[in-house]
Protein backbone atom coordinates (compact mmCIF):
# COMPACT_ATOMS: atom_id res chain seq x y z
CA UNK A 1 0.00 0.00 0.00
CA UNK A 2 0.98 3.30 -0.92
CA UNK A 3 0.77 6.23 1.42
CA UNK A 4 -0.57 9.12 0.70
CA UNK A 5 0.80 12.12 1.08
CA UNK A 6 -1.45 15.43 1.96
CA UNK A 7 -0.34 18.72 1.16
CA UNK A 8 -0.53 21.04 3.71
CA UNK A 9 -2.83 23.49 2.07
CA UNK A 10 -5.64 20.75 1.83
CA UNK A 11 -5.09 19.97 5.04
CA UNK A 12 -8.21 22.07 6.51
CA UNK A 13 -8.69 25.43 8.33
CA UNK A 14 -6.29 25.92 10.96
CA UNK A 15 -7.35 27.68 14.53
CA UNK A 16 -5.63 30.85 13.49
CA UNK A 17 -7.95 31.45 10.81
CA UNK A 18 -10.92 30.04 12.54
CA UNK A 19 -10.07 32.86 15.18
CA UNK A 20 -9.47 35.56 12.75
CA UNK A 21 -13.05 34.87 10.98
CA UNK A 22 -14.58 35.15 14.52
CA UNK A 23 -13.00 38.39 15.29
CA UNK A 24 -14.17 40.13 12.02
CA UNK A 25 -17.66 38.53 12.38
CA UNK A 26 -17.25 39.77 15.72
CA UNK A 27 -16.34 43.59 15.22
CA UNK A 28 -18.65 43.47 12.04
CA UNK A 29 -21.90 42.71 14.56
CA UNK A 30 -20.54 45.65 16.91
CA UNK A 31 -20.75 48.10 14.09
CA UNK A 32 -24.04 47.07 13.27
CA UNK A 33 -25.98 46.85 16.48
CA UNK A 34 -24.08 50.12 17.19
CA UNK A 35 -25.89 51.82 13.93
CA UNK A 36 -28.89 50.39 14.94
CA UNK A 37 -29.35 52.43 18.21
CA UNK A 38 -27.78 55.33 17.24
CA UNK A 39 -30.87 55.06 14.53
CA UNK A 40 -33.75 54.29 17.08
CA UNK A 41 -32.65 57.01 18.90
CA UNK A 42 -32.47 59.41 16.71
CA UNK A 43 -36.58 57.95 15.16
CA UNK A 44 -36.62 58.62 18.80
CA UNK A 45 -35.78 61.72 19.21
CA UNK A 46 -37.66 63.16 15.65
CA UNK A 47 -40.64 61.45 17.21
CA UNK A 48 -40.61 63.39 19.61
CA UNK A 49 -40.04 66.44 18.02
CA UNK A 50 -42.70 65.75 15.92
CA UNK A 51 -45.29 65.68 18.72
CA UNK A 52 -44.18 68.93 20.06
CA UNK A 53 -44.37 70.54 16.64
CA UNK A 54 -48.19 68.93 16.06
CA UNK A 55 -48.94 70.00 19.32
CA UNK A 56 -47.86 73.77 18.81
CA UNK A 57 -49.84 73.89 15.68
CA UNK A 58 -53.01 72.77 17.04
CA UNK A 59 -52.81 75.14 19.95
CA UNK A 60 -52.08 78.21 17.75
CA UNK A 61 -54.84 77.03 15.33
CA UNK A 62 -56.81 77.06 18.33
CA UNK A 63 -55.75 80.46 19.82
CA UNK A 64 -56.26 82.06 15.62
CA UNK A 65 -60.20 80.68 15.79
CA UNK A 66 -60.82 81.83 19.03
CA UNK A 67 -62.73 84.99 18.94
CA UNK A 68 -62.69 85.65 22.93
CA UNK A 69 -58.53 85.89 22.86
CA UNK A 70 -57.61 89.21 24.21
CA UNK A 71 -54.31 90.48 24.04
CA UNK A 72 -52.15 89.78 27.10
CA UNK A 73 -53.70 86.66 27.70
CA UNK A 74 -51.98 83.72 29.08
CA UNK A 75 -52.55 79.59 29.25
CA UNK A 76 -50.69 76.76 29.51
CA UNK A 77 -51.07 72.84 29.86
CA UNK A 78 -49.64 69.47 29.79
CA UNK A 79 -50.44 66.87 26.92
CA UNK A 80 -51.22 63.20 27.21
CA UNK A 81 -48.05 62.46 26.00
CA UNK A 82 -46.42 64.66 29.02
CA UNK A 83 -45.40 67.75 26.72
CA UNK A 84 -45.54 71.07 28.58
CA UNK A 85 -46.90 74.30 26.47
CA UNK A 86 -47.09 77.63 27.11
CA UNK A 87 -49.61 80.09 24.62
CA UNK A 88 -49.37 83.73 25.12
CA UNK A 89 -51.19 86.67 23.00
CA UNK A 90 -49.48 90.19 22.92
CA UNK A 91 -50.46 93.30 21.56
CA UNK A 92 -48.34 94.14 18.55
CA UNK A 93 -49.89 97.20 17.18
CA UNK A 94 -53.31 99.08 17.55
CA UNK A 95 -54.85 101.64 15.12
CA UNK A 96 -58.11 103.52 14.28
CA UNK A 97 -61.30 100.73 12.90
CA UNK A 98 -64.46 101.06 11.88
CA UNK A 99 -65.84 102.90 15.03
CA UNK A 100 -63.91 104.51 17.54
CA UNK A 101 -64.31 101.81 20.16
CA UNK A 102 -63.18 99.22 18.42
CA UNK A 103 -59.67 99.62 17.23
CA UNK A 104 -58.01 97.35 14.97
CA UNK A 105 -55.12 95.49 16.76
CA UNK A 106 -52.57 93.03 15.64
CA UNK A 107 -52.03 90.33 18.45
CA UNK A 108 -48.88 88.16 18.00
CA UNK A 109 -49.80 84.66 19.50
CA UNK A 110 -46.56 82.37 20.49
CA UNK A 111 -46.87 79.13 21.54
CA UNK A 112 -44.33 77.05 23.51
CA UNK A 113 -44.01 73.35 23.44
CA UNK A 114 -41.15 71.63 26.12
CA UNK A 115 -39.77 68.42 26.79
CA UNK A 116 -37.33 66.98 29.11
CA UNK A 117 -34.27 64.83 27.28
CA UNK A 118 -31.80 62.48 29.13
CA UNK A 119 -29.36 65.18 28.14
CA UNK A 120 -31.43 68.39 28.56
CA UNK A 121 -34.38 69.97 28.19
CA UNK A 122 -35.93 71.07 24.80
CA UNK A 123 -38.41 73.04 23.39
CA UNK A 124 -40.30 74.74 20.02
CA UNK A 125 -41.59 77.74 19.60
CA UNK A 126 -44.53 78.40 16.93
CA UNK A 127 -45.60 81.74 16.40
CA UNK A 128 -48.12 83.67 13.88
CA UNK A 129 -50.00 87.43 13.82
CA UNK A 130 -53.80 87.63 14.10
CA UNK A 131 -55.76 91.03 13.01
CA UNK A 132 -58.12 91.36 15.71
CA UNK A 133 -61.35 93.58 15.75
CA UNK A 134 -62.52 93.56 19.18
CA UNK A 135 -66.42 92.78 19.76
CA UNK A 136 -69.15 95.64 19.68
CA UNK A 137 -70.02 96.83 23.83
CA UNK A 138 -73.25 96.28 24.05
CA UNK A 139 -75.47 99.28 24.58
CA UNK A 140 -76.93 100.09 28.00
């Protein structure tokens, strides 16, 4: 019987290589799992931000329809979700209307939508102008 002889490169994978593999299969999963919550976190975070910008919209749609708003007025509240907001009206400019009593006024209405972060607080600010003619007194 003849022996054979094996070569050395069909001899199979050594425990070097079998190590090596590991290690790049290794760092590879790092990378990835690392990308993946630096990504939820930031869906996170625009989540977020998105609430606080749908919630300042609705409350200055709300404070534009509202025809009992006087300048100087104040109101705040907390949202289901736990965002803080702050709505304030201010008198930005007043001149003559259509009878002396009842001026026409430009109110700018800000609202203010905060949130607290692991890292700090944040916050948006929405703000718009409203021409206001204030209601008739009614005659005694």
């Amino acid at each position: 019987m003849r022996k054979r002889q094996i070569r050395s490169s069909q001899a199979g994978v050594s425990l070097l290589e079998i190590l090596i593999a590991v290690s790049i299969l290794g760092i590879s999963f790092t990378a990835i799992f690392s990308s993946l919550s630096t990504g939820l976190r930031a869906a996170a975070r625009l989540d977020q931000y998105q609430r606080a910008v749908d919630l300042a919209a609705n409350q200055l749609n709300e404070m534009v329809l509202d025809p009992t708003l006087e300048p100087g007025q104040v109101i705040s509240g907390v949202s289901r979700s736990g965002l803080r907001w702050k709505a304030k009206s201010e008198l930005v400019d007043s001149r003559p209307g259509p009878a002396q009593d009842r001026p026409l006024q430009l109110v700018r209405l800000v609202v203010e939508v905060s949130w607290a972060t692991p890292t700090r607080p944040q916050s948006f600010v929405l703000q718009t102008l409203k021409l206001r003619i204030p209601p008739a007194k009614p005659n005694p």
